[in-house]
PDBML (XML) file of the C-alpha atoms, coordinates in Angstrom:
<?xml version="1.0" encoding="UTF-8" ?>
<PDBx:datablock datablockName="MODEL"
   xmlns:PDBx="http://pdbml.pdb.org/schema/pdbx-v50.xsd"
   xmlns:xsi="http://www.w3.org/2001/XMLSchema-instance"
   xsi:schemaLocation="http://pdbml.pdb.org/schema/pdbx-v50.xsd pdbx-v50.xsd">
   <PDBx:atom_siteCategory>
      <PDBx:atom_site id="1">
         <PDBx:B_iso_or_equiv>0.00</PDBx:B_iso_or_equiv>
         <PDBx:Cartn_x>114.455</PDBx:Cartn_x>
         <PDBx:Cartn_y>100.357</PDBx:Cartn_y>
         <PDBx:Cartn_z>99.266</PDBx:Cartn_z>
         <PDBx:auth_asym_id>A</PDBx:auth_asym_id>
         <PDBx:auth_atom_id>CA</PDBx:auth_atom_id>
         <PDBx:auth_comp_id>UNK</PDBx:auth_comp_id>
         <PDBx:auth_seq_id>1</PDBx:auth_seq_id>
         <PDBx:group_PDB>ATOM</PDBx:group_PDB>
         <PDBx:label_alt_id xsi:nil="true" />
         <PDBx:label_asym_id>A</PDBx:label_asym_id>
         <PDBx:label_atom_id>CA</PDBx:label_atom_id>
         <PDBx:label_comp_id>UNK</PDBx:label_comp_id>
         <PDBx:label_entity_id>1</PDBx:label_entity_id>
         <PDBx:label_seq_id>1</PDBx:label_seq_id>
         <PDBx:occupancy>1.00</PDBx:occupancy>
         <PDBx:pdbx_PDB_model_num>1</PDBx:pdbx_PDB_model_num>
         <PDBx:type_symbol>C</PDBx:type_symbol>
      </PDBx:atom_site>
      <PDBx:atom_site id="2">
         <PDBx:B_iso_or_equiv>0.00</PDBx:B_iso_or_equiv>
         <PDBx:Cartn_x>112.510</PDBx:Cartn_x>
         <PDBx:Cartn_y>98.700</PDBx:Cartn_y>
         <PDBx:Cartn_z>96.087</PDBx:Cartn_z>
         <PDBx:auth_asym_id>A</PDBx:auth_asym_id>
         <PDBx:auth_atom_id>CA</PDBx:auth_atom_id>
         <PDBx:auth_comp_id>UNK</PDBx:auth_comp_id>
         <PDBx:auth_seq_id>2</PDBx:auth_seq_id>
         <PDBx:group_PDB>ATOM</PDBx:group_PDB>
         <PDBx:label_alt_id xsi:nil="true" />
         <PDBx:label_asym_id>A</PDBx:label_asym_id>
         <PDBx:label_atom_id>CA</PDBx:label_atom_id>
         <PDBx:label_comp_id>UNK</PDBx:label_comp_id>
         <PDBx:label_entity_id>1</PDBx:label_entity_id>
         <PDBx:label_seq_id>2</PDBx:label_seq_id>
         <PDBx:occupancy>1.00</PDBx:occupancy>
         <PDBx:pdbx_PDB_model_num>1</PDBx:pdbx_PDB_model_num>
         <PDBx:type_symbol>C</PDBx:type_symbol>
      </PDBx:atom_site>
      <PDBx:atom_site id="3">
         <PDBx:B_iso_or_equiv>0.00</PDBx:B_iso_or_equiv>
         <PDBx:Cartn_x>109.001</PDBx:Cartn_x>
         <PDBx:Cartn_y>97.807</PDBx:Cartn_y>
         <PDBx:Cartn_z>96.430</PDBx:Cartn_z>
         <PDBx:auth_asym_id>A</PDBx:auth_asym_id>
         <PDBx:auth_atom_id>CA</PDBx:auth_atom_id>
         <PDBx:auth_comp_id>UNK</PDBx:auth_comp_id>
         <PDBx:auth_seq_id>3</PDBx:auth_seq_id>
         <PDBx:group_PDB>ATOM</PDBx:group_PDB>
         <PDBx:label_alt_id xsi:nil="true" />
         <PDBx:label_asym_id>A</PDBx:label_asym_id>
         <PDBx:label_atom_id>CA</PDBx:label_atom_id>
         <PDBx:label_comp_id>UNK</PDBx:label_comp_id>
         <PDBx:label_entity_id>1</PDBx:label_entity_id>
         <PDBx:label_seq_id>3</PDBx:label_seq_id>
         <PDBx:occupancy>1.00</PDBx:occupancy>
         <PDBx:pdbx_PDB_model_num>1</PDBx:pdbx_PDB_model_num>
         <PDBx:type_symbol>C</PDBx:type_symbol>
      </PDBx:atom_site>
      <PDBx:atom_site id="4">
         <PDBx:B_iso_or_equiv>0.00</PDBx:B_iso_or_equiv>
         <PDBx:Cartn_x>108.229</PDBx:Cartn_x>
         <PDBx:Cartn_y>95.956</PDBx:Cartn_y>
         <PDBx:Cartn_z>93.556</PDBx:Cartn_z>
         <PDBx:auth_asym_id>A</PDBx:auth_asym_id>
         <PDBx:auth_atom_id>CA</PDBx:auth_atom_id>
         <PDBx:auth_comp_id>UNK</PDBx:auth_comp_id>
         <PDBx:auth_seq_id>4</PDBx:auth_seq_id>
         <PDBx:group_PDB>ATOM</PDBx:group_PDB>
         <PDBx:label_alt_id xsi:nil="true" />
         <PDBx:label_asym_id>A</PDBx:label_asym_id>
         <PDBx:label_atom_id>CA</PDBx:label_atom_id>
         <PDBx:label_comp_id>UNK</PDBx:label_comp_id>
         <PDBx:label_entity_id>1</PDBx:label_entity_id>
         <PDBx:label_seq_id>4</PDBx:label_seq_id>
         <PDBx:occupancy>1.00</PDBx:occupancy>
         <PDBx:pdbx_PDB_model_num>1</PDBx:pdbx_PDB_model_num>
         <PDBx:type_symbol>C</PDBx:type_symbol>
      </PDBx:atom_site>
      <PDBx:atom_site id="5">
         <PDBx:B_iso_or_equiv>0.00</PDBx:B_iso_or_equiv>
         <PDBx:Cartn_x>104.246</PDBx:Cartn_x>
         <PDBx:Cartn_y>96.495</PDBx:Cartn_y>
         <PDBx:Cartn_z>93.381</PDBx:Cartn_z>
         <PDBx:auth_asym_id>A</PDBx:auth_asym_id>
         <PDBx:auth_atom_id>CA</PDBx:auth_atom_id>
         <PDBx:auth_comp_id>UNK</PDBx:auth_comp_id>
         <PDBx:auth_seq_id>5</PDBx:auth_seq_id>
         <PDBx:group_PDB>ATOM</PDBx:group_PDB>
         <PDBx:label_alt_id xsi:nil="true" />
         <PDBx:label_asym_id>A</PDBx:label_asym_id>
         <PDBx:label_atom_id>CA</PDBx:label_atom_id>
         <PDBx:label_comp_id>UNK</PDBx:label_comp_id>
         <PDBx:label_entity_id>1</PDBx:label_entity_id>
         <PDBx:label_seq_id>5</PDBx:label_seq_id>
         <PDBx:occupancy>1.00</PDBx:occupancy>
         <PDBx:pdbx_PDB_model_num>1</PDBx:pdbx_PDB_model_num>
         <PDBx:type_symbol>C</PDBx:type_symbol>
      </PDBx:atom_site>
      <PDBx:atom_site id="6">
         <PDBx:B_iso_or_equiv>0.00</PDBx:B_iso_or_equiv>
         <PDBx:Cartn_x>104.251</PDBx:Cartn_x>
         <PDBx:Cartn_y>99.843</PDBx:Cartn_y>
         <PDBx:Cartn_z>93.679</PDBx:Cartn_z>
         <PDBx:auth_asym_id>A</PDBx:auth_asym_id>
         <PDBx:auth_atom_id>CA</PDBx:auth_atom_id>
         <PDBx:auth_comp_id>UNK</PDBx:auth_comp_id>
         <PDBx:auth_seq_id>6</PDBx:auth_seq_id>
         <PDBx:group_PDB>ATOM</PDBx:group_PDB>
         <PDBx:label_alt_id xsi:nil="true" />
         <PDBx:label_asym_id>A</PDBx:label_asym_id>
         <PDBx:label_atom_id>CA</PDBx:label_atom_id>
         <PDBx:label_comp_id>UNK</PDBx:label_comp_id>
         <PDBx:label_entity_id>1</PDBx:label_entity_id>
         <PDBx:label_seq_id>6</PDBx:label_seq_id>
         <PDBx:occupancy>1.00</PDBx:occupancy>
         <PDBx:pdbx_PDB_model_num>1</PDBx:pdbx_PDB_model_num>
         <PDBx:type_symbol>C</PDBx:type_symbol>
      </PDBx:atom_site>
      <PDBx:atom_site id="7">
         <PDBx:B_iso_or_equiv>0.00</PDBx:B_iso_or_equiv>
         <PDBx:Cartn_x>107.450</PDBx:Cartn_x>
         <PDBx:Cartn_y>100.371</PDBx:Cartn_y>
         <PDBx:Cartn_z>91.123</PDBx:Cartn_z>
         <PDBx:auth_asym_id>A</PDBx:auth_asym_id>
         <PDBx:auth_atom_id>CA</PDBx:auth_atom_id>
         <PDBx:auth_comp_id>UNK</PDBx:auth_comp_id>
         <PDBx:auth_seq_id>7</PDBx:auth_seq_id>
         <PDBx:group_PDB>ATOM</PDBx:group_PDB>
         <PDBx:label_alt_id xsi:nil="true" />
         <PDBx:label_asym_id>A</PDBx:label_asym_id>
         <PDBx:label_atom_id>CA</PDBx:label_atom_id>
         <PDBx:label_comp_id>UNK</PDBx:label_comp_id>
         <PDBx:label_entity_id>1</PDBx:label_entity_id>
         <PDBx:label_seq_id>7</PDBx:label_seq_id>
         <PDBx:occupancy>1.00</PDBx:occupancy>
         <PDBx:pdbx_PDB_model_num>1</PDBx:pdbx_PDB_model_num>
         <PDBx:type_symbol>C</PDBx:type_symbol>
      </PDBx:atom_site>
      <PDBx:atom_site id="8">
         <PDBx:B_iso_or_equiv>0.00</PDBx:B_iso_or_equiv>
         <PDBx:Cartn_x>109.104</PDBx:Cartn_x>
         <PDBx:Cartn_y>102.545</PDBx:Cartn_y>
         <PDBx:Cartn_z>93.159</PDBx:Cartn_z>
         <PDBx:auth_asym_id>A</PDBx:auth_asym_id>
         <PDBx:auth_atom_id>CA</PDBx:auth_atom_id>
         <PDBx:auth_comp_id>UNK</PDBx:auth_comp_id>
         <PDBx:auth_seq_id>8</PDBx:auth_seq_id>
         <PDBx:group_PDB>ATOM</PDBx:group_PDB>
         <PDBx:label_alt_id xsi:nil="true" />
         <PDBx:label_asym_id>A</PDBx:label_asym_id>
         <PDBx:label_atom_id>CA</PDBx:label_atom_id>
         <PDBx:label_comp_id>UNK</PDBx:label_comp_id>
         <PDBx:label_entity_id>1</PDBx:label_entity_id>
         <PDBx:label_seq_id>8</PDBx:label_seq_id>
         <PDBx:occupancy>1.00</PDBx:occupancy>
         <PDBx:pdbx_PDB_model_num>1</PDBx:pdbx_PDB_model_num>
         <PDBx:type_symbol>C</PDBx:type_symbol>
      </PDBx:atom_site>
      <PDBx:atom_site id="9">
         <PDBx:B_iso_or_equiv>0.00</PDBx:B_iso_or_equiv>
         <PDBx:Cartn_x>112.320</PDBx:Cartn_x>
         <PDBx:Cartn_y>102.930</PDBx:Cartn_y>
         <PDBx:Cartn_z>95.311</PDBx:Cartn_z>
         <PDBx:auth_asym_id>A</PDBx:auth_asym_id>
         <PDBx:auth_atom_id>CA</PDBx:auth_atom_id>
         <PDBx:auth_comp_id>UNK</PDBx:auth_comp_id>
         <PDBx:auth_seq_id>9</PDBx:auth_seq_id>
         <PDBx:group_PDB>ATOM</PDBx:group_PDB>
         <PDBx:label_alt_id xsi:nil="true" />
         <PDBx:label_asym_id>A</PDBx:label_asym_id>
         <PDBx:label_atom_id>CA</PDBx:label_atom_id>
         <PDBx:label_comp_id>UNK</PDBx:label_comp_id>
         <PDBx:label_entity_id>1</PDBx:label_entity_id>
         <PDBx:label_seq_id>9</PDBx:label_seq_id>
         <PDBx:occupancy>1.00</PDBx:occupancy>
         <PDBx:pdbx_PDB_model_num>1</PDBx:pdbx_PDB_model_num>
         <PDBx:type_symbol>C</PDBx:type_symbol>
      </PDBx:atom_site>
      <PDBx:atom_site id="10">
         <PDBx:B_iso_or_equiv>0.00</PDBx:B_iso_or_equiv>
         <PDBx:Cartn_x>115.269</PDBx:Cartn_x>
         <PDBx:Cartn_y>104.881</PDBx:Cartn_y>
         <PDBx:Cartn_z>96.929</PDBx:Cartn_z>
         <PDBx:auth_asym_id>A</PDBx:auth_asym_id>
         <PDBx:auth_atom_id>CA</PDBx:auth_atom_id>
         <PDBx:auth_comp_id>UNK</PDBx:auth_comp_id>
         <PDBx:auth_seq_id>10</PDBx:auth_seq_id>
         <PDBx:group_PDB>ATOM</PDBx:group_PDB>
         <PDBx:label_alt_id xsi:nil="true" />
         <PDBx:label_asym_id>A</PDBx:label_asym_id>
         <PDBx:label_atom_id>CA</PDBx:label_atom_id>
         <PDBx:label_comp_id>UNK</PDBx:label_comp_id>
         <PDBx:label_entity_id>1</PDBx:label_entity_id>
         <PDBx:label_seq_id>10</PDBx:label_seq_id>
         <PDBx:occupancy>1.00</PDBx:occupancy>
         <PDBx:pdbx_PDB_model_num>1</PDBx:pdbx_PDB_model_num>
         <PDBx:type_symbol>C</PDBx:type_symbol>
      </PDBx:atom_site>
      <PDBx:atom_site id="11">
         <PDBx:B_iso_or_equiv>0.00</PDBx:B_iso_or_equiv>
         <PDBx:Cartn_x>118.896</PDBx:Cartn_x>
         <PDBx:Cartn_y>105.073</PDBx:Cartn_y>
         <PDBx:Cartn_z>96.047</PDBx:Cartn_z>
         <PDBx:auth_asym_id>A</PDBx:auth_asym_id>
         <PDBx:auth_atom_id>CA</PDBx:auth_atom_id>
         <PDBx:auth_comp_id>UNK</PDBx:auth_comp_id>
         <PDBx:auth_seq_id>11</PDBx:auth_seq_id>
         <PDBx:group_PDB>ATOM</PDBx:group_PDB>
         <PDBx:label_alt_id xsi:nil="true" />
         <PDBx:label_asym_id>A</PDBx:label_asym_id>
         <PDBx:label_atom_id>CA</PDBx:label_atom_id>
         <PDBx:label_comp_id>UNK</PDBx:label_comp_id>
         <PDBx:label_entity_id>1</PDBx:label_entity_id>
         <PDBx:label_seq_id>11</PDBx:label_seq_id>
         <PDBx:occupancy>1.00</PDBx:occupancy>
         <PDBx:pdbx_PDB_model_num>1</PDBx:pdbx_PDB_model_num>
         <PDBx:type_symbol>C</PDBx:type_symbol>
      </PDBx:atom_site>
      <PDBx:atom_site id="12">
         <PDBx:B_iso_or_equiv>0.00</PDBx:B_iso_or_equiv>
         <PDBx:Cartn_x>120.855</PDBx:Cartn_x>
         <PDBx:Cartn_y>106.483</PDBx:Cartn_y>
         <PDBx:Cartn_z>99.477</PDBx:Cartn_z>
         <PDBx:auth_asym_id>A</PDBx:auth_asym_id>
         <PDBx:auth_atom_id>CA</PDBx:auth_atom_id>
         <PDBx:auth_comp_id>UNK</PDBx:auth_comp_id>
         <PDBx:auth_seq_id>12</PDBx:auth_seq_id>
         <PDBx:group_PDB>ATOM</PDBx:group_PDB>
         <PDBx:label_alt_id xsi:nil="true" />
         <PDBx:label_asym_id>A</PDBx:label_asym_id>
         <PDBx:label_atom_id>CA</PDBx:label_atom_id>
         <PDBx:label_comp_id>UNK</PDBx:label_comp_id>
         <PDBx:label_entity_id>1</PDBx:label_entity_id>
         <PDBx:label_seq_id>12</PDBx:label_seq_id>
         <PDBx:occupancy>1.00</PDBx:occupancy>
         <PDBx:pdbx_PDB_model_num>1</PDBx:pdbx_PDB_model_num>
         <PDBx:type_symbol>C</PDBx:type_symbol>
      </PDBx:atom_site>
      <PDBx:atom_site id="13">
         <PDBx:B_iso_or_equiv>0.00</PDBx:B_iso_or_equiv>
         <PDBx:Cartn_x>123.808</PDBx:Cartn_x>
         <PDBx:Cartn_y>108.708</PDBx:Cartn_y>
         <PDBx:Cartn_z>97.473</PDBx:Cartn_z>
         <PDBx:auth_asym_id>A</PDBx:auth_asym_id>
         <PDBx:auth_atom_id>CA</PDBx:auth_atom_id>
         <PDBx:auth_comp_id>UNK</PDBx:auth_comp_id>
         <PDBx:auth_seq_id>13</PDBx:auth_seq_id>
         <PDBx:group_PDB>ATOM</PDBx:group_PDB>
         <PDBx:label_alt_id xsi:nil="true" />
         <PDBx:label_asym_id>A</PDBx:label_asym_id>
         <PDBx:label_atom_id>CA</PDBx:label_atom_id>
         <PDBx:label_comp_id>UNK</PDBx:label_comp_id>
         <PDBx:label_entity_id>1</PDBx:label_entity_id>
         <PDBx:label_seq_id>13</PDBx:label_seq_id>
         <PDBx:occupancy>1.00</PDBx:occupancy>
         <PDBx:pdbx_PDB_model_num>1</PDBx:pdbx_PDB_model_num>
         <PDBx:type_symbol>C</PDBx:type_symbol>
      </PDBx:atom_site>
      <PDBx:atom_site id="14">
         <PDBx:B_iso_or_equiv>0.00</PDBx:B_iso_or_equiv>
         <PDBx:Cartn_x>127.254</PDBx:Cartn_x>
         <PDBx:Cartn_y>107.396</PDBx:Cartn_y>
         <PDBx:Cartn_z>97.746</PDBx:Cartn_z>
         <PDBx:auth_asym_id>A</PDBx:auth_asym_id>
         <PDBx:auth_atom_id>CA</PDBx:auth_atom_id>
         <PDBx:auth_comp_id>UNK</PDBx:auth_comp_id>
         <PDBx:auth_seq_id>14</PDBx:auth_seq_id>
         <PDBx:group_PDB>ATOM</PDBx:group_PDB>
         <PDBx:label_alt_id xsi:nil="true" />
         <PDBx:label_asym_id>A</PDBx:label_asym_id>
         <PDBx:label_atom_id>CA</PDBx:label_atom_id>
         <PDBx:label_comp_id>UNK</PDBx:label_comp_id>
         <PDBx:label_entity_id>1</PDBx:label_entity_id>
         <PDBx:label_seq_id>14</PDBx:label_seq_id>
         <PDBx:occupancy>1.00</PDBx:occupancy>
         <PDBx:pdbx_PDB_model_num>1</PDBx:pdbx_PDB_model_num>
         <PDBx:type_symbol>C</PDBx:type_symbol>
      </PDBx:atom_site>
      <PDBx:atom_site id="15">
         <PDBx:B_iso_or_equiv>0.00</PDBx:B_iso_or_equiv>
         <PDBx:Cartn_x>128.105</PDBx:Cartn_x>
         <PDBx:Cartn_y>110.214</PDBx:Cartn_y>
         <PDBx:Cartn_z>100.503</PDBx:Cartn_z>
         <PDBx:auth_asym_id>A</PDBx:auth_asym_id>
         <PDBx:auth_atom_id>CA</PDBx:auth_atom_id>
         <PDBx:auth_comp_id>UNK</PDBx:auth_comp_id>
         <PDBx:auth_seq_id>15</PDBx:auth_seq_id>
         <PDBx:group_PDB>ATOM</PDBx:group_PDB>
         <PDBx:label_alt_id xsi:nil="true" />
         <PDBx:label_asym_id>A</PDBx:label_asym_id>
         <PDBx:label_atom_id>CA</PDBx:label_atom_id>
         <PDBx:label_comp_id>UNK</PDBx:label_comp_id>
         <PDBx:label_entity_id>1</PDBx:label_entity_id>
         <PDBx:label_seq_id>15</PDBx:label_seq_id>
         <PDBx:occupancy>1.00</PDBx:occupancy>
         <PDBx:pdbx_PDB_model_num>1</PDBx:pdbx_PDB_model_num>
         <PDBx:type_symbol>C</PDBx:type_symbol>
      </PDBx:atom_site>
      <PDBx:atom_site id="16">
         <PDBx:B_iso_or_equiv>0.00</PDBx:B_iso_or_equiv>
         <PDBx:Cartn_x>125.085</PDBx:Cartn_x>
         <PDBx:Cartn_y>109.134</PDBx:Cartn_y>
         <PDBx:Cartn_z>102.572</PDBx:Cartn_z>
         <PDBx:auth_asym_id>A</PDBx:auth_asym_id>
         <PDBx:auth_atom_id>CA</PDBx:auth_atom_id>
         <PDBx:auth_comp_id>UNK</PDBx:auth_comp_id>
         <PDBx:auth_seq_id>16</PDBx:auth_seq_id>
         <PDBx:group_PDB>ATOM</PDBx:group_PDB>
         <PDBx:label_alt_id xsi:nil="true" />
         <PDBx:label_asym_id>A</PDBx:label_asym_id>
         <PDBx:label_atom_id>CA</PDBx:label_atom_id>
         <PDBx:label_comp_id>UNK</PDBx:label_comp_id>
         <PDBx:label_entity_id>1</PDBx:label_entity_id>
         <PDBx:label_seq_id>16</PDBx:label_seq_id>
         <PDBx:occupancy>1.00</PDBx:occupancy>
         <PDBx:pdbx_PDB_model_num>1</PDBx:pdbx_PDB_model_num>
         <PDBx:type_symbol>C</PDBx:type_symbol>
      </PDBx:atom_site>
      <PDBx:atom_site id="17">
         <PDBx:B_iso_or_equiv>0.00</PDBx:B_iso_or_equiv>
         <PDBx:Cartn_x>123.457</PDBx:Cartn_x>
         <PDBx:Cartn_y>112.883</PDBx:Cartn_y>
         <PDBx:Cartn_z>102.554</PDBx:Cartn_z>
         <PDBx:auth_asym_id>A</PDBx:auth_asym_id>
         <PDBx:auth_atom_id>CA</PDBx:auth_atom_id>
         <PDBx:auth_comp_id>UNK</PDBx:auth_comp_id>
         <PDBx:auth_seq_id>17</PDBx:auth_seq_id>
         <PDBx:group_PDB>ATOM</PDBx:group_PDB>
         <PDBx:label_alt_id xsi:nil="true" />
         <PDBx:label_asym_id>A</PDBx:label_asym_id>
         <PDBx:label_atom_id>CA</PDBx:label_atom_id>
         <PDBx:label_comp_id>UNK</PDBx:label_comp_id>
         <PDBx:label_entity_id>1</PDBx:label_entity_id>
         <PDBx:label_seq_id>17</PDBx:label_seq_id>
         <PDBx:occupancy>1.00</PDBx:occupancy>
         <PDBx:pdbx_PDB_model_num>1</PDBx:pdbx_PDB_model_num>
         <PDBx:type_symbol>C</PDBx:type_symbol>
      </PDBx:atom_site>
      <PDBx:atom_site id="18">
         <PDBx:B_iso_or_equiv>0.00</PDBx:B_iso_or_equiv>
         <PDBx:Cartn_x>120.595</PDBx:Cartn_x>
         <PDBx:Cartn_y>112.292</PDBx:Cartn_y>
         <PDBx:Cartn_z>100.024</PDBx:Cartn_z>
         <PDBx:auth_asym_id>A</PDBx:auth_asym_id>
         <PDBx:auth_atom_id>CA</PDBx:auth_atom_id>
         <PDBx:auth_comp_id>UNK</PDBx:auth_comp_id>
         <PDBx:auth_seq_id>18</PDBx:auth_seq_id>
         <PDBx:group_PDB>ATOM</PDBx:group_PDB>
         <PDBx:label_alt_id xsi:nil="true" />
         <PDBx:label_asym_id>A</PDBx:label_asym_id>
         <PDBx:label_atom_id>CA</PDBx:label_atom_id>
         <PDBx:label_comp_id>UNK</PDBx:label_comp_id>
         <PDBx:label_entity_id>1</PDBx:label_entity_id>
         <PDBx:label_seq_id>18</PDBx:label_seq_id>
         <PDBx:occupancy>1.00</PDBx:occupancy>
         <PDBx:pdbx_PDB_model_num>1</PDBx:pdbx_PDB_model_num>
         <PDBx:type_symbol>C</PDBx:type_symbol>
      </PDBx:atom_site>
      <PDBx:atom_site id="19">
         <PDBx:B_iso_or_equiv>0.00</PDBx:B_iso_or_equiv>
         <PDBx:Cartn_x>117.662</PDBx:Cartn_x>
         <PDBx:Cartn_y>109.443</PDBx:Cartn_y>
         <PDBx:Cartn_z>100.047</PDBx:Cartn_z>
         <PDBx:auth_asym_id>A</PDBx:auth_asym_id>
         <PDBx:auth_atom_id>CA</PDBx:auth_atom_id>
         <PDBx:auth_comp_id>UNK</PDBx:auth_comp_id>
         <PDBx:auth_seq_id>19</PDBx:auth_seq_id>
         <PDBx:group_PDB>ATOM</PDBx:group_PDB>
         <PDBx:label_alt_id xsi:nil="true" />
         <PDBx:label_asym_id>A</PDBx:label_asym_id>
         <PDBx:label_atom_id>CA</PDBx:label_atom_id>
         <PDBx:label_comp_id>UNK</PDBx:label_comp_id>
         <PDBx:label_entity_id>1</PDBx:label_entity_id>
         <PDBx:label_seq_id>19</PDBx:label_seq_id>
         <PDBx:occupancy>1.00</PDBx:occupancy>
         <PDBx:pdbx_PDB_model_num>1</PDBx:pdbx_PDB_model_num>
         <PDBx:type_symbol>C</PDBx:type_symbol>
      </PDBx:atom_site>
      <PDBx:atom_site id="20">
         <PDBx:B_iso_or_equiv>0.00</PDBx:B_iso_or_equiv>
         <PDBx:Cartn_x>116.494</PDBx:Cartn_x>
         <PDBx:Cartn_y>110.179</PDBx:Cartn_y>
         <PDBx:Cartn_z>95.811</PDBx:Cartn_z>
         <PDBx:auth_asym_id>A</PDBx:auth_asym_id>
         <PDBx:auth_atom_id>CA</PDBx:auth_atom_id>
         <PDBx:auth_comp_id>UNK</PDBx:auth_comp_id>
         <PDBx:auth_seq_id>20</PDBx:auth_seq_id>
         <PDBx:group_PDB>ATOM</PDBx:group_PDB>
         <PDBx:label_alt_id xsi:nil="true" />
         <PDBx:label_asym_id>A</PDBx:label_asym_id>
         <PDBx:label_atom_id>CA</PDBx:label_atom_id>
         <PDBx:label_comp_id>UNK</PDBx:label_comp_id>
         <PDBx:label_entity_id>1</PDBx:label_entity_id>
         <PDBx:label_seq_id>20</PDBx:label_seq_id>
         <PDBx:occupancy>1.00</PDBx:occupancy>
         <PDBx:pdbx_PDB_model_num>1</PDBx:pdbx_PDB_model_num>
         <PDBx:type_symbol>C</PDBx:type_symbol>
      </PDBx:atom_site>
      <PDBx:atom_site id="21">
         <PDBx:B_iso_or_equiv>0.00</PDBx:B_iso_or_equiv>
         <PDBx:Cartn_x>113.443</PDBx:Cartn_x>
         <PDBx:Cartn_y>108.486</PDBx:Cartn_y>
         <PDBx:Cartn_z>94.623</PDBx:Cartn_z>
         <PDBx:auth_asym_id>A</PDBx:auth_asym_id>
         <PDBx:auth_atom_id>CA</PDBx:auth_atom_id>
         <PDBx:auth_comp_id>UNK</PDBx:auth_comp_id>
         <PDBx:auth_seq_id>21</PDBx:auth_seq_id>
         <PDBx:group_PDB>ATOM</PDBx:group_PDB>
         <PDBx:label_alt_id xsi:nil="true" />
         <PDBx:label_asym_id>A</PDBx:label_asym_id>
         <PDBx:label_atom_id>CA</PDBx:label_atom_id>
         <PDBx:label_comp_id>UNK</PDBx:label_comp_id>
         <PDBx:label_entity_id>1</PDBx:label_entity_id>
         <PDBx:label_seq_id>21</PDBx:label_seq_id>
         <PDBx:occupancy>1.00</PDBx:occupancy>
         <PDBx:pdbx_PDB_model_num>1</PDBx:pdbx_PDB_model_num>
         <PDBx:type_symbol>C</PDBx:type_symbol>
      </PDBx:atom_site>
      <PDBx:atom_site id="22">
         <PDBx:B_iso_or_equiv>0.00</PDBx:B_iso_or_equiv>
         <PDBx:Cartn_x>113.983</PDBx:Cartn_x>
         <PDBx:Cartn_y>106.587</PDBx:Cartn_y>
         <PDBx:Cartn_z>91.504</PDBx:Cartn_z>
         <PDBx:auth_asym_id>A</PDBx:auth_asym_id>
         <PDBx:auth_atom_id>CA</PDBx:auth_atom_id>
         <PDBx:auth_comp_id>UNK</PDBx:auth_comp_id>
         <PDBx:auth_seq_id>22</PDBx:auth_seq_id>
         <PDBx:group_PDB>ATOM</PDBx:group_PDB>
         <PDBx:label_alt_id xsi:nil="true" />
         <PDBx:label_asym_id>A</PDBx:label_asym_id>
         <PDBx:label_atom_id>CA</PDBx:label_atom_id>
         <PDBx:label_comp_id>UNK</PDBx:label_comp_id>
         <PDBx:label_entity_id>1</PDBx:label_entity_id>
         <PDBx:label_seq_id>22</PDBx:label_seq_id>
         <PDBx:occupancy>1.00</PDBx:occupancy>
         <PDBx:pdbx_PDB_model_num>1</PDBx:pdbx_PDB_model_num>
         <PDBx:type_symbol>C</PDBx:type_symbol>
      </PDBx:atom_site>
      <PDBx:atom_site id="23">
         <PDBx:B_iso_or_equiv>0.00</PDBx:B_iso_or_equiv>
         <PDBx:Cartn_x>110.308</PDBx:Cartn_x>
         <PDBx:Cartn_y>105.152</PDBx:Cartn_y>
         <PDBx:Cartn_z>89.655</PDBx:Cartn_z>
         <PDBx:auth_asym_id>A</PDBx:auth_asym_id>
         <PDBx:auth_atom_id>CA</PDBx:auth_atom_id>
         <PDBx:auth_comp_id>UNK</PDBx:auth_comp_id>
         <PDBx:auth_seq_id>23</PDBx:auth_seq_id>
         <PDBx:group_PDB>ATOM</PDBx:group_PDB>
         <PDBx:label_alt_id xsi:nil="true" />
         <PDBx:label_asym_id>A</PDBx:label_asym_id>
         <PDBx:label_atom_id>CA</PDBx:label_atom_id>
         <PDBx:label_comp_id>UNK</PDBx:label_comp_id>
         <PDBx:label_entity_id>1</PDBx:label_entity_id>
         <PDBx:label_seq_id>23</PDBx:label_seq_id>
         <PDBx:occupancy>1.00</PDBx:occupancy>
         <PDBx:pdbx_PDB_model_num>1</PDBx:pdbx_PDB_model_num>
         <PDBx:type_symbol>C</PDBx:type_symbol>
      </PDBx:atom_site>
      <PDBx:atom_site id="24">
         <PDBx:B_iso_or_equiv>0.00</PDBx:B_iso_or_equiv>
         <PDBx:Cartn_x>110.458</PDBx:Cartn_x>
         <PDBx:Cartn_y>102.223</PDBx:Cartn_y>
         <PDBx:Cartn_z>87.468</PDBx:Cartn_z>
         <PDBx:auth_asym_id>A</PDBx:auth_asym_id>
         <PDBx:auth_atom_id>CA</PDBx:auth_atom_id>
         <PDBx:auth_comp_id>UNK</PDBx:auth_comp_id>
         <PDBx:auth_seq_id>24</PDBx:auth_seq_id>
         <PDBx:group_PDB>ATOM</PDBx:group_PDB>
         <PDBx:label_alt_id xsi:nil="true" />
         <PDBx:label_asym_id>A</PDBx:label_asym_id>
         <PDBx:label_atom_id>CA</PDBx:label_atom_id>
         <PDBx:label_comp_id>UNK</PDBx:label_comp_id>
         <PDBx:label_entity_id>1</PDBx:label_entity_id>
         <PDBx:label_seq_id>24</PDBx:label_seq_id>
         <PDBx:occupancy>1.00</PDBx:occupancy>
         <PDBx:pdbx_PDB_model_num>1</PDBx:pdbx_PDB_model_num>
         <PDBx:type_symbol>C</PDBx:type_symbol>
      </PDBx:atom_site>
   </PDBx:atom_siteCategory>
</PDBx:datablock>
């Protein structure tokens, strides 16, 4: 997920257990 007006998303971790929240 990205959205680009608010400058924030989520990376799903390569073992699918974890959504992390990664700012701009």
């Amino acid at each position: 997920t990205w959205k680009d007006d608010k400058g924030f998303g989520f990376i799903r971790s390569s073992d699918g257990t974890q959504d992390v929240f990664l700012h701009i």
